[in-house]
C-alpha atoms as a PDB file:
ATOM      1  CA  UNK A   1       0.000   0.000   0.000  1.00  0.00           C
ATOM      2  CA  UNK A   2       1.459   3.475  -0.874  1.00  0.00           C
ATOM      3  CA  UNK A   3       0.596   6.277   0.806  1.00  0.00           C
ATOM      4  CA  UNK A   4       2.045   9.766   0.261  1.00  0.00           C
ATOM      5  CA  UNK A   5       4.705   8.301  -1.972  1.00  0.00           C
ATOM      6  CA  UNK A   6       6.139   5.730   1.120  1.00  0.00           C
ATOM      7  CA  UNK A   7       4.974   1.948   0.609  1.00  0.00           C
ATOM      8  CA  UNK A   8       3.253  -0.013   3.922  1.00  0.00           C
ATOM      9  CA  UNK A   9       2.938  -3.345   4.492  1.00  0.00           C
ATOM     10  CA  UNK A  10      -0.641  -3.568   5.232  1.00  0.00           C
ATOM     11  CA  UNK A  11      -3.656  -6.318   6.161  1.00  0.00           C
ATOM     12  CA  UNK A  12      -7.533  -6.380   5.774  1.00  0.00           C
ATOM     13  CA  UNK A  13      -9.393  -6.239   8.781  1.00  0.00           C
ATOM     14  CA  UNK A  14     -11.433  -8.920   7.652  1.00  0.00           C
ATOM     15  CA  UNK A  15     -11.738 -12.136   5.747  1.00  0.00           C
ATOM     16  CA  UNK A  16     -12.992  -9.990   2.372  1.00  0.00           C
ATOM     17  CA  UNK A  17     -10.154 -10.110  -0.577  1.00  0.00           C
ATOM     18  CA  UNK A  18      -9.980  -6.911  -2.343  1.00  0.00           C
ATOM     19  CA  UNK A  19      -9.295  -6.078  -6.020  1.00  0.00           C
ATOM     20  CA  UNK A  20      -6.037  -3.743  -6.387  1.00  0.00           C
ATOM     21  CA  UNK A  21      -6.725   0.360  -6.363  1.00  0.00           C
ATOM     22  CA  UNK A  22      -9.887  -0.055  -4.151  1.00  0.00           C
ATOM     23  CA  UNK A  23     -10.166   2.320  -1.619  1.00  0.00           C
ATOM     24  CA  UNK A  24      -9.594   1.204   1.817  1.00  0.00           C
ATOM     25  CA  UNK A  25      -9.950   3.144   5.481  1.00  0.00           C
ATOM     26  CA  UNK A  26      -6.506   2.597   8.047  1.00  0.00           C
ATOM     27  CA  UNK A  27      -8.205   1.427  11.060  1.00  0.00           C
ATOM     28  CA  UNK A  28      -4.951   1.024  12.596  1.00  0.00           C
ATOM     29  CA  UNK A  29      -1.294   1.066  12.957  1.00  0.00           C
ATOM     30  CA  UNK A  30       0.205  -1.950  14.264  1.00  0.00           C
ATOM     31  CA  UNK A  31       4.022  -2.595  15.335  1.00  0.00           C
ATOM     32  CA  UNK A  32       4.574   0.670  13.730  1.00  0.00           C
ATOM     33  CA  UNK A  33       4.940  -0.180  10.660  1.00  0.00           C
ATOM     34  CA  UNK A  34       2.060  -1.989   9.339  1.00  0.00           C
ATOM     35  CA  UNK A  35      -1.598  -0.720   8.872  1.00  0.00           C
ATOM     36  CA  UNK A  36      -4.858  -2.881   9.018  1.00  0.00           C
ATOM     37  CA  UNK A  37      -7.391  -1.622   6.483  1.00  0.00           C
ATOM     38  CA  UNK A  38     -10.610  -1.881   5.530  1.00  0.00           C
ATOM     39  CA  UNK A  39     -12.619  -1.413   2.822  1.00  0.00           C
ATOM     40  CA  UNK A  40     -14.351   1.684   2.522  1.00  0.00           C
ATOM     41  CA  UNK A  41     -17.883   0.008   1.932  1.00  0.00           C
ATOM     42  CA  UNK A  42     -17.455  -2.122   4.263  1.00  0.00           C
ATOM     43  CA  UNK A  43     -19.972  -1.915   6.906  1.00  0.00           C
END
């Protein structure tokens, strides 16, 4: 996951699989240094 030109490692908070370039929401930083996502239509 890039954001603001740096890459992340990230994970879905979830068991959903998402196609590349949709838009996801950080719910959190973990370890400092990777981000769990989710979707942003996710409920």
């Amino acid at each position: 996951m890039w954001i603001d030109g740096a890459e992340w490692a990230a994970e879905l908070d979830g068991d959903d699989e998402l196609p590349p370039e949709t838009p996801v929401r950080v719910m959190r930083v973990t370890g400092a240094v990777r981000l769990q996502v989710r979707s942003l239509t996710a409920n």
